[in-house]
Structure formats: C-alpha cells, structure tokens
PDB file of N, CA and C in Angstrom:
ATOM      1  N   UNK A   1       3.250 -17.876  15.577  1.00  0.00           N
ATOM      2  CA  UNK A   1       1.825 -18.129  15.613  1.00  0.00           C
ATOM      3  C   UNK A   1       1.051 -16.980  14.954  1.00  0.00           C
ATOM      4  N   UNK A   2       1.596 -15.778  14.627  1.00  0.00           N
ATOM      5  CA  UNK A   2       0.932 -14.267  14.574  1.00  0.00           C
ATOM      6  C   UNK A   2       1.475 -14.056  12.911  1.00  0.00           C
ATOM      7  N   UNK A   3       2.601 -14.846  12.595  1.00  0.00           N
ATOM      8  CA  UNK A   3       3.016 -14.501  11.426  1.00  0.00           C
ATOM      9  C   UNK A   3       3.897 -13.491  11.595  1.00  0.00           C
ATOM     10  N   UNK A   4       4.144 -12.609  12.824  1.00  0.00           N
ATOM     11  CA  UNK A   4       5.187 -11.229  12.986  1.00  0.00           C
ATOM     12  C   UNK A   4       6.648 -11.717  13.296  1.00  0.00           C
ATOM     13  N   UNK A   5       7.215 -11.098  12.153  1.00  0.00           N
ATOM     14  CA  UNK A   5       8.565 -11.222  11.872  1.00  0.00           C
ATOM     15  C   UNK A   5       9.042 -10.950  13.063  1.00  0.00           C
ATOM     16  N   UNK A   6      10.504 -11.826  13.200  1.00  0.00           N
ATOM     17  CA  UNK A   6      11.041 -11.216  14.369  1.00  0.00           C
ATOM     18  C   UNK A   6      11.925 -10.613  14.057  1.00  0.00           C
ATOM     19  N   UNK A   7      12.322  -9.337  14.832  1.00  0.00           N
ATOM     20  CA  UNK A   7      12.560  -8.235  14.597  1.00  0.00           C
ATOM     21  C   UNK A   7      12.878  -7.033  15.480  1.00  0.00           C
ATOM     22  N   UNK A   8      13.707  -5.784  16.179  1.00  0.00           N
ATOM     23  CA  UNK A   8      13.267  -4.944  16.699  1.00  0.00           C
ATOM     24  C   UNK A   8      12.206  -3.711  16.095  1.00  0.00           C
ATOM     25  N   UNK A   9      10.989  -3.461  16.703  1.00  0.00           N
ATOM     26  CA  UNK A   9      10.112  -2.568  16.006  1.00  0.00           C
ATOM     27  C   UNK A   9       9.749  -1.488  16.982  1.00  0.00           C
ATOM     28  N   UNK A  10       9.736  -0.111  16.411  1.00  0.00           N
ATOM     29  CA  UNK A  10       9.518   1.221  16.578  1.00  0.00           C
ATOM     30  C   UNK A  10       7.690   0.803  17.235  1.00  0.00           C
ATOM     31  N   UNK A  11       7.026   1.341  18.270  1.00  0.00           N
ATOM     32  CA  UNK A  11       6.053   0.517  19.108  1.00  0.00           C
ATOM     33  C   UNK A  11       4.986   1.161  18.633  1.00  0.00           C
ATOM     34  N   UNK A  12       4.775   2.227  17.768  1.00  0.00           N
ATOM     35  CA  UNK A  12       3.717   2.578  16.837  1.00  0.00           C
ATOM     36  C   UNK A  12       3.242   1.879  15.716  1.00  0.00           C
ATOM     37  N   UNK A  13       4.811   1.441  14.920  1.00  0.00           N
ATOM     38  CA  UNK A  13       4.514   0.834  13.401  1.00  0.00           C
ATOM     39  C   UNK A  13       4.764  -0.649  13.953  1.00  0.00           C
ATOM     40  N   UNK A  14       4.826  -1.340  14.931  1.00  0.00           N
ATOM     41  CA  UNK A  14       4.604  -2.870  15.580  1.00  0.00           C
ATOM     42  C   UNK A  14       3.335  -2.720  15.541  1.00  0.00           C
ATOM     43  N   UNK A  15       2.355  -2.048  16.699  1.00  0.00           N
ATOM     44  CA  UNK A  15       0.856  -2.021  16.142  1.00  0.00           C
ATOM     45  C   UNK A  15       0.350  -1.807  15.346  1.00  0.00           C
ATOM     46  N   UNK A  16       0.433  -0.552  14.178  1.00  0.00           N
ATOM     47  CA  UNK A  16      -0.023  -0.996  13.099  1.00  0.00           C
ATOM     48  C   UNK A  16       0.019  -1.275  11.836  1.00  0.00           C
ATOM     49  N   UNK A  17       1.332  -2.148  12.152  1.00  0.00           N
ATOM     50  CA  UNK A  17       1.661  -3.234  11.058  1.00  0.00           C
ATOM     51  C   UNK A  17       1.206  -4.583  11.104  1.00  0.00           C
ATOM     52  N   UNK A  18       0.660  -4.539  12.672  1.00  0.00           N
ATOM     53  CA  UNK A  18       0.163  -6.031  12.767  1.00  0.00           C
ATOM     54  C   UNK A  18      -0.946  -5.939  13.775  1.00  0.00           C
ATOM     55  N   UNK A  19      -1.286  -5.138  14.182  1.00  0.00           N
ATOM     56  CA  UNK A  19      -2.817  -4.872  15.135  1.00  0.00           C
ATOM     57  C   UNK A  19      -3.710  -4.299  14.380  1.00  0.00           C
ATOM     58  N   UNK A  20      -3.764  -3.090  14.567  1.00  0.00           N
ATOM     59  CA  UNK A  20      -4.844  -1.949  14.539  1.00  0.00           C
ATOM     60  C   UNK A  20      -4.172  -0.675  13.477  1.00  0.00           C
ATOM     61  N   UNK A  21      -4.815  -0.235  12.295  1.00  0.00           N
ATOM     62  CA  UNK A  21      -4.001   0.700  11.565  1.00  0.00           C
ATOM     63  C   UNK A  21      -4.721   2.281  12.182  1.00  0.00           C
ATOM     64  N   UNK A  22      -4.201   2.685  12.974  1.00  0.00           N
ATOM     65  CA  UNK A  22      -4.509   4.100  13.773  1.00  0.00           C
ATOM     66  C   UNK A  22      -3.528   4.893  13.496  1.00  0.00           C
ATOM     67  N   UNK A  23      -3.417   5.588  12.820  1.00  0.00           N
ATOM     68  CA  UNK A  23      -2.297   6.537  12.263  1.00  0.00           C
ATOM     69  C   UNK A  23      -2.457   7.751  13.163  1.00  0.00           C
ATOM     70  N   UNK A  24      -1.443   8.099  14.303  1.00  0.00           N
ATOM     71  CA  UNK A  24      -1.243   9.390  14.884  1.00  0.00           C
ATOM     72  C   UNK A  24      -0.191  10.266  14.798  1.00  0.00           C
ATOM     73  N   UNK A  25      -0.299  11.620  14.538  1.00  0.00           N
ATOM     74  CA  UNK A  25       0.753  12.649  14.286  1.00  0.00           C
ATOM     75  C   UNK A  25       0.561  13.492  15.276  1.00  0.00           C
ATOM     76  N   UNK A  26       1.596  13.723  16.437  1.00  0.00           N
ATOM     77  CA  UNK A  26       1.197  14.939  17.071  1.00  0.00           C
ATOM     78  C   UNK A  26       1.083  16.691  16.907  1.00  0.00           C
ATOM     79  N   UNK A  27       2.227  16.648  15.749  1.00  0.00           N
ATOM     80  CA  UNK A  27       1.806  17.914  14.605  1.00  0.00           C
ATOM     81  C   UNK A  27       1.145  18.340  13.903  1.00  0.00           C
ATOM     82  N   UNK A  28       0.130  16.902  13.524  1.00  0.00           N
ATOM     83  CA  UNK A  28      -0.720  17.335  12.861  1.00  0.00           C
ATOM     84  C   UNK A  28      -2.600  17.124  13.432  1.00  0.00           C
ATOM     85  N   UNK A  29      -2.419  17.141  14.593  1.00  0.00           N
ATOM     86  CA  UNK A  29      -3.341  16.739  16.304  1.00  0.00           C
ATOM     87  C   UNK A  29      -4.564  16.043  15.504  1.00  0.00           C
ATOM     88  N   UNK A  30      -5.566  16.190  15.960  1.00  0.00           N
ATOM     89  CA  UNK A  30      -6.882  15.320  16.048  1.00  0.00           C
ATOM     90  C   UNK A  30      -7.041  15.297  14.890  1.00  0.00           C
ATOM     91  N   UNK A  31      -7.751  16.406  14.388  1.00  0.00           N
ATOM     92  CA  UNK A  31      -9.077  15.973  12.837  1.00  0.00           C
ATOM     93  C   UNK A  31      -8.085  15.441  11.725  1.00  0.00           C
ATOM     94  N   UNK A  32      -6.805  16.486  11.806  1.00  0.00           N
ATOM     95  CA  UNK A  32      -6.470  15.808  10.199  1.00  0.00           C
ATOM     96  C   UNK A  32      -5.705  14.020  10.923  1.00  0.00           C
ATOM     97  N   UNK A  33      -5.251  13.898  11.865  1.00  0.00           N
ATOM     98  CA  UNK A  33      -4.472  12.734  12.146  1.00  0.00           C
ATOM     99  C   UNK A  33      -5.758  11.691  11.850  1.00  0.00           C
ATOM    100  N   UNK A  34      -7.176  11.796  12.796  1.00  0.00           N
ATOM    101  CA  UNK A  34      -8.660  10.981  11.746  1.00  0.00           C
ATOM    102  C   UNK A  34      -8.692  10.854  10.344  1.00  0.00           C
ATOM    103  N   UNK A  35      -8.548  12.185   9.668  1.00  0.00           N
ATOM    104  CA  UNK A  35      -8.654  12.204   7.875  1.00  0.00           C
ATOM    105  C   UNK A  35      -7.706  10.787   7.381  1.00  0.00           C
ATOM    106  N   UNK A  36      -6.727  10.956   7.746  1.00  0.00           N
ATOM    107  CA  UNK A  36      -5.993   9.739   7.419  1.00  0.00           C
ATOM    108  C   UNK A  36      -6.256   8.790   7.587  1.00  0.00           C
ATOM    109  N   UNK A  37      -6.885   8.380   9.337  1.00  0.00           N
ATOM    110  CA  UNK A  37      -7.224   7.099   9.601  1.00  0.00           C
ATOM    111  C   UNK A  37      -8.586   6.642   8.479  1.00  0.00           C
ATOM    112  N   UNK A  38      -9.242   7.574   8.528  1.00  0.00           N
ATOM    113  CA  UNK A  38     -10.267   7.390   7.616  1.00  0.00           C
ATOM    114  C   UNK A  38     -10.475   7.098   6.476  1.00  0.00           C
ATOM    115  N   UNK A  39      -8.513   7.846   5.633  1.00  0.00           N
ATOM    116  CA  UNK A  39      -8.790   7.696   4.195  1.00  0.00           C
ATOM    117  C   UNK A  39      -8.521   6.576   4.463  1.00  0.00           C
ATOM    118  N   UNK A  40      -7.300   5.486   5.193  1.00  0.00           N
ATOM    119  CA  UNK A  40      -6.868   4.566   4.901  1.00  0.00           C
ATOM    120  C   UNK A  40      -8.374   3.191   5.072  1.00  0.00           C
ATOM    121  N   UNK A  41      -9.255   3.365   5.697  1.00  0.00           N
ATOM    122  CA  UNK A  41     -10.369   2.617   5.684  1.00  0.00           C
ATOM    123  C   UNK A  41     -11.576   2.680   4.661  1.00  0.00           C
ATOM    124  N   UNK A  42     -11.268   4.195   4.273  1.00  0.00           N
ATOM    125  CA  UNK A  42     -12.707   3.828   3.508  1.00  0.00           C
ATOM    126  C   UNK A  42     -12.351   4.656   1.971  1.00  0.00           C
ATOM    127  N   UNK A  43     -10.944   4.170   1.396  1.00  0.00           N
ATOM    128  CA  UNK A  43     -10.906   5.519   0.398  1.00  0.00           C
ATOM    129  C   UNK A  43     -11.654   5.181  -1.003  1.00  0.00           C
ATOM    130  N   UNK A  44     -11.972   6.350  -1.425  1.00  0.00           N
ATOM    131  CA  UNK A  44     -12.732   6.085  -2.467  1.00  0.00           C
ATOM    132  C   UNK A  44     -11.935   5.383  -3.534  1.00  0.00           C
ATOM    133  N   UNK A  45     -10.747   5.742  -3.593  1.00  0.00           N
ATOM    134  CA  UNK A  45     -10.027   4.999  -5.159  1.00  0.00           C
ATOM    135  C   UNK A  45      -8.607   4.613  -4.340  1.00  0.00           C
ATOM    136  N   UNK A  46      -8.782   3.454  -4.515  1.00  0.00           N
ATOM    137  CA  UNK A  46      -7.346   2.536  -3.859  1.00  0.00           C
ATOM    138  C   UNK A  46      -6.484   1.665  -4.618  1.00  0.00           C
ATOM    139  N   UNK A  47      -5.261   2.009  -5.117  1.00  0.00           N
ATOM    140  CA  UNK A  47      -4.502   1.312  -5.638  1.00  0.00           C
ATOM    141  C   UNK A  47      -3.402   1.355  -5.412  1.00  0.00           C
ATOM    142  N   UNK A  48      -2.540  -0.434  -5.855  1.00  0.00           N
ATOM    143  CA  UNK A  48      -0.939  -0.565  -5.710  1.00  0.00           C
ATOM    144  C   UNK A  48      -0.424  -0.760  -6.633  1.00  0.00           C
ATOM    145  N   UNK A  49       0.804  -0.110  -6.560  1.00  0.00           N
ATOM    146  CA  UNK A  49       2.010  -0.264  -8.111  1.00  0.00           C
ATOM    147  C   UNK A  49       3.321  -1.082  -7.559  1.00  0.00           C
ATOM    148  N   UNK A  50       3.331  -1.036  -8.874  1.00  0.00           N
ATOM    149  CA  UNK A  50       5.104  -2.256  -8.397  1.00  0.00           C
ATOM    150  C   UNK A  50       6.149  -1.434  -8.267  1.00  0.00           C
ATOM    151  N   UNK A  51       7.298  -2.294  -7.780  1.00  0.00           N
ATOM    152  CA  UNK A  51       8.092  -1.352  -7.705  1.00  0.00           C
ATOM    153  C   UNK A  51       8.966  -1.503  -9.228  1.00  0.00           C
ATOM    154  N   UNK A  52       8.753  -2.179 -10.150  1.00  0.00           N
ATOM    155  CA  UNK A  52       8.859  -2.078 -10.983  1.00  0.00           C
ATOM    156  C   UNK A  52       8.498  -0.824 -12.131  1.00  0.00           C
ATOM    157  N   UNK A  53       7.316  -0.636 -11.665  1.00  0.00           N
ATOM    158  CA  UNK A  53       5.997   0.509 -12.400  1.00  0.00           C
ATOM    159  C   UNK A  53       7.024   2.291 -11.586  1.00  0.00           C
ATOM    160  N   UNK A  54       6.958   1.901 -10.646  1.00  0.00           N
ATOM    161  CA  UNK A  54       7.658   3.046  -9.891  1.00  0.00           C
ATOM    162  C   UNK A  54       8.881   3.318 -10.259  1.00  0.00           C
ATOM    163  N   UNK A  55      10.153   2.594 -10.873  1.00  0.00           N
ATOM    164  CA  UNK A  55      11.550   2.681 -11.591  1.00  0.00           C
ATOM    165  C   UNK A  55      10.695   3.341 -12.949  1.00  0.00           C
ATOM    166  N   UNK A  56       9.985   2.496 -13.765  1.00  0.00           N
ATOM    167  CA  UNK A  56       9.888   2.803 -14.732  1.00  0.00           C
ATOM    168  C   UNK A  56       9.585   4.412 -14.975  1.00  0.00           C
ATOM    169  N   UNK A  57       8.332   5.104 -14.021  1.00  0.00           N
ATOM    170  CA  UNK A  57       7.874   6.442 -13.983  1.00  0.00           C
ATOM    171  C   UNK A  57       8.948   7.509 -13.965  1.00  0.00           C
ATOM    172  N   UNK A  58      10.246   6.950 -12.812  1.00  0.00           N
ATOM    173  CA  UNK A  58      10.715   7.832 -12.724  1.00  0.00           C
ATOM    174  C   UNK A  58      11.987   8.072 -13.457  1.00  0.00           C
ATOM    175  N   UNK A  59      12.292   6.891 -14.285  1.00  0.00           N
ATOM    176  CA  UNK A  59      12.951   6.969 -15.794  1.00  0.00           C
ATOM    177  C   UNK A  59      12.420   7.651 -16.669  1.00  0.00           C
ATOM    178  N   UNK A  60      11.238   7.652 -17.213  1.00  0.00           N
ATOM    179  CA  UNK A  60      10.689   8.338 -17.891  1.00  0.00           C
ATOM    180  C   UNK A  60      10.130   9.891 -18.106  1.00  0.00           C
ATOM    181  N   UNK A  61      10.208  10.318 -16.506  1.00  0.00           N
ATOM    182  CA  UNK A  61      10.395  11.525 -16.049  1.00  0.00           C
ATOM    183  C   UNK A  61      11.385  11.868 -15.416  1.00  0.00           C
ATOM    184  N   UNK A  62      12.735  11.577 -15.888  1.00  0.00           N
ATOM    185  CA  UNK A  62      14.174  11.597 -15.277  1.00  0.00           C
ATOM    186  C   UNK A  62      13.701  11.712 -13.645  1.00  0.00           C
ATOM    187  N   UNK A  63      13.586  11.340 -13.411  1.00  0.00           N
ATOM    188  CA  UNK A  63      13.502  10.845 -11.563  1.00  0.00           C
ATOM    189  C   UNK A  63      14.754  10.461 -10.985  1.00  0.00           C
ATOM    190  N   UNK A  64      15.839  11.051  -9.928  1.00  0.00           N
ATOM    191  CA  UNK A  64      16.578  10.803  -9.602  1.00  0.00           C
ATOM    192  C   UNK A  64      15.895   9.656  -8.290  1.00  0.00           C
ATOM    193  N   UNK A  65      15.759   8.302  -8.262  1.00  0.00           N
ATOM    194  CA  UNK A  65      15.147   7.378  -7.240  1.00  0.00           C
ATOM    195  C   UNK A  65      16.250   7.469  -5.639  1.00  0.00           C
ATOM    196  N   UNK A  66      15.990   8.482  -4.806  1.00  0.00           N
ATOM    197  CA  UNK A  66      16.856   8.529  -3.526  1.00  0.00           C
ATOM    198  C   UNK A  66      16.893   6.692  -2.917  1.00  0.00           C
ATOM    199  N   UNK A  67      15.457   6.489  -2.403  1.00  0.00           N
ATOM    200  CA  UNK A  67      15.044   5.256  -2.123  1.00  0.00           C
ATOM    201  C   UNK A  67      13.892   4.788  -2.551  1.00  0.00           C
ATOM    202  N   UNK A  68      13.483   3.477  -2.212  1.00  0.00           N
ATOM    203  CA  UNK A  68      12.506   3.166  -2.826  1.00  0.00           C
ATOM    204  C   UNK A  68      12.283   1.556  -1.816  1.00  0.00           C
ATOM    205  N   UNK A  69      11.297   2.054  -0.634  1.00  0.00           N
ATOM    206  CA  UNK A  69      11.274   0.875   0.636  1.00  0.00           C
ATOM    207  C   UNK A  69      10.180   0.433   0.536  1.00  0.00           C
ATOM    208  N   UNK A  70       9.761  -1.118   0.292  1.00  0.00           N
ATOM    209  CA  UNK A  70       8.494  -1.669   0.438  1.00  0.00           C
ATOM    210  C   UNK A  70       8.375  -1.826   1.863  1.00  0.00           C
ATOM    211  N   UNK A  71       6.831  -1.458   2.161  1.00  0.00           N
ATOM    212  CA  UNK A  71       6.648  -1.524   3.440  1.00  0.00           C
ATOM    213  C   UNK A  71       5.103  -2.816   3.700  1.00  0.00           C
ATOM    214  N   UNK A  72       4.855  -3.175   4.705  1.00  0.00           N
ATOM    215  CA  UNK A  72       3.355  -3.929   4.532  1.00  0.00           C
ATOM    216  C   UNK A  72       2.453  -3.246   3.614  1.00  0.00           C
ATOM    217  N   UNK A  73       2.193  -1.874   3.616  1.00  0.00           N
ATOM    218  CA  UNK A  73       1.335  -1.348   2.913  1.00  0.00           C
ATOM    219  C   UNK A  73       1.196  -1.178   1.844  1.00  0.00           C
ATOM    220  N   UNK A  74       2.870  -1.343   0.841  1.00  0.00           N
ATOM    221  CA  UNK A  74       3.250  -0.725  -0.077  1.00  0.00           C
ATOM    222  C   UNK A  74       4.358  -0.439  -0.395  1.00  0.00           C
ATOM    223  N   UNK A  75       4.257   0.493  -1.240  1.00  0.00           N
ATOM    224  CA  UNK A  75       5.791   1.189  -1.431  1.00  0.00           C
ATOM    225  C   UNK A  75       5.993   2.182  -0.891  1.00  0.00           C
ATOM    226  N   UNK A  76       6.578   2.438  -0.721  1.00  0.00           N
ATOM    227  CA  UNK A  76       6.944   4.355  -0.024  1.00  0.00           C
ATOM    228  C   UNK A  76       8.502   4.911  -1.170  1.00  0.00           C
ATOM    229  N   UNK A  77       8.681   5.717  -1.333  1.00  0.00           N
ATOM    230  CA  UNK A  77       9.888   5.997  -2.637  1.00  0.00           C
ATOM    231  C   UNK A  77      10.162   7.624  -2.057  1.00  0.00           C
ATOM    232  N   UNK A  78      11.439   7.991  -2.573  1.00  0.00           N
ATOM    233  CA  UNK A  78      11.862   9.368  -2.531  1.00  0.00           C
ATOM    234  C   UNK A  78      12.333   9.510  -3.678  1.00  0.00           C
ATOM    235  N   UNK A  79      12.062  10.979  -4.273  1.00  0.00           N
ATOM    236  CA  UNK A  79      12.484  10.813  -6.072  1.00  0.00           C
ATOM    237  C   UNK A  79      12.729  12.306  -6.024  1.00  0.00           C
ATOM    238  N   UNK A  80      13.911  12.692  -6.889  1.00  0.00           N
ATOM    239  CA  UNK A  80      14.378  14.479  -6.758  1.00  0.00           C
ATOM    240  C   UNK A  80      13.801  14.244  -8.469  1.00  0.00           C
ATOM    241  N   UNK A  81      13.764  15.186  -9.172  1.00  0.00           N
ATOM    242  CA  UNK A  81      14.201  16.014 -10.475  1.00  0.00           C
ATOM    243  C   UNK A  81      15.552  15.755 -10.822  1.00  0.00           C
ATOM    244  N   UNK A  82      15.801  15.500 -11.504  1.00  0.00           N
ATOM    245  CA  UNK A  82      17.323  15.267 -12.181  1.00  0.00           C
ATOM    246  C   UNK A  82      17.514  16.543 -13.123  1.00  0.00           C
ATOM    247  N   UNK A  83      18.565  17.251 -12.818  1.00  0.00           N
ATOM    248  CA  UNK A  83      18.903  18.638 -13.609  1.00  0.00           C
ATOM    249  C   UNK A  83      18.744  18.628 -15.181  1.00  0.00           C
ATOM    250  N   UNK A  84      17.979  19.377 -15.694  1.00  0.00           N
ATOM    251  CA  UNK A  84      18.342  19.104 -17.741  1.00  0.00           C
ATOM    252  C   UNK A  84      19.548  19.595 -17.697  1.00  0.00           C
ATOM    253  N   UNK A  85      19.862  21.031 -16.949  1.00  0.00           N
ATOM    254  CA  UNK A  85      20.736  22.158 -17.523  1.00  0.00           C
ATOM    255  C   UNK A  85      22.196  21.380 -17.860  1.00  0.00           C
ATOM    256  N   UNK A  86      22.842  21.375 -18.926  1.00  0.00           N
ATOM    257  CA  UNK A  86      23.780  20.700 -19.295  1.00  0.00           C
ATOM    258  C   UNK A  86      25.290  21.987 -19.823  1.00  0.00           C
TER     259      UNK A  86
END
C-alpha cells in the first residue's frame, strides 16, 4: 500500500527512505547534523548523474571504481586514484 519494499532495514534509513528525511550524526551533534538536513531541503544547486556519467568520469580520470550503490537518493560511489608510476 506504501510502495516500501520488503525487506530487512537499518531503523534510521527505513524512516528516511520512506518517512521523513532527518539526517542525524552523533559525531557530528546538532548544528552541523541541521546543515545537512537543511542542505538536503533547500539546496541552492541540485543535481543527479547516471551511473553511467559516473563510470565514464572515473575512466577518464583513471578512477579505480571500489563501488558504485544506487540508493533512493542517488548514487553514492567509492573511487581511489589508480597509480601512473609504471
């Protein structure tokens, strides 16, 4: 009825993947854990790439791609430097 996959989910990213997007870090406590909530509501310049666009970048800047996980929001990626020294 909700559209939510069934699934086992971590009880932070269950809410806000499908409730309320409230982003909390306890390392990083109040104001900056807000900055986030905030950028994600009101950011001035917002855009999505493919994950296509994202292989391509990091070919082109030898990008070693660790992972590369679409999430509801997006993409999320891990990318090292690939050594020149030969």
């Amino acid at each position: 009825m909700l559209g939510i996959k069934k699934g086992t989910y971590d009880l932070q990213r269950f809410f806000y993947d499908y409730f309320f997007k409230c982003f909390w870090k306890d390392s990083w406590g109040y104001d900056y854990s807000n900055l986030v909530n905030i950028d994600w509501y009101h950011p001035k310049y917002c855009w999505r790439h493919s994950k296509d666009e994202i292989q391509s970048w990091c070919a082109e800047f030898n990008l070693n791609i660790k992972y590369i996980k679409e999430l509801e929001s997006g993409y999320a990626c891990y990318v090292v430097k690939t050594s020149s020294i030969t």
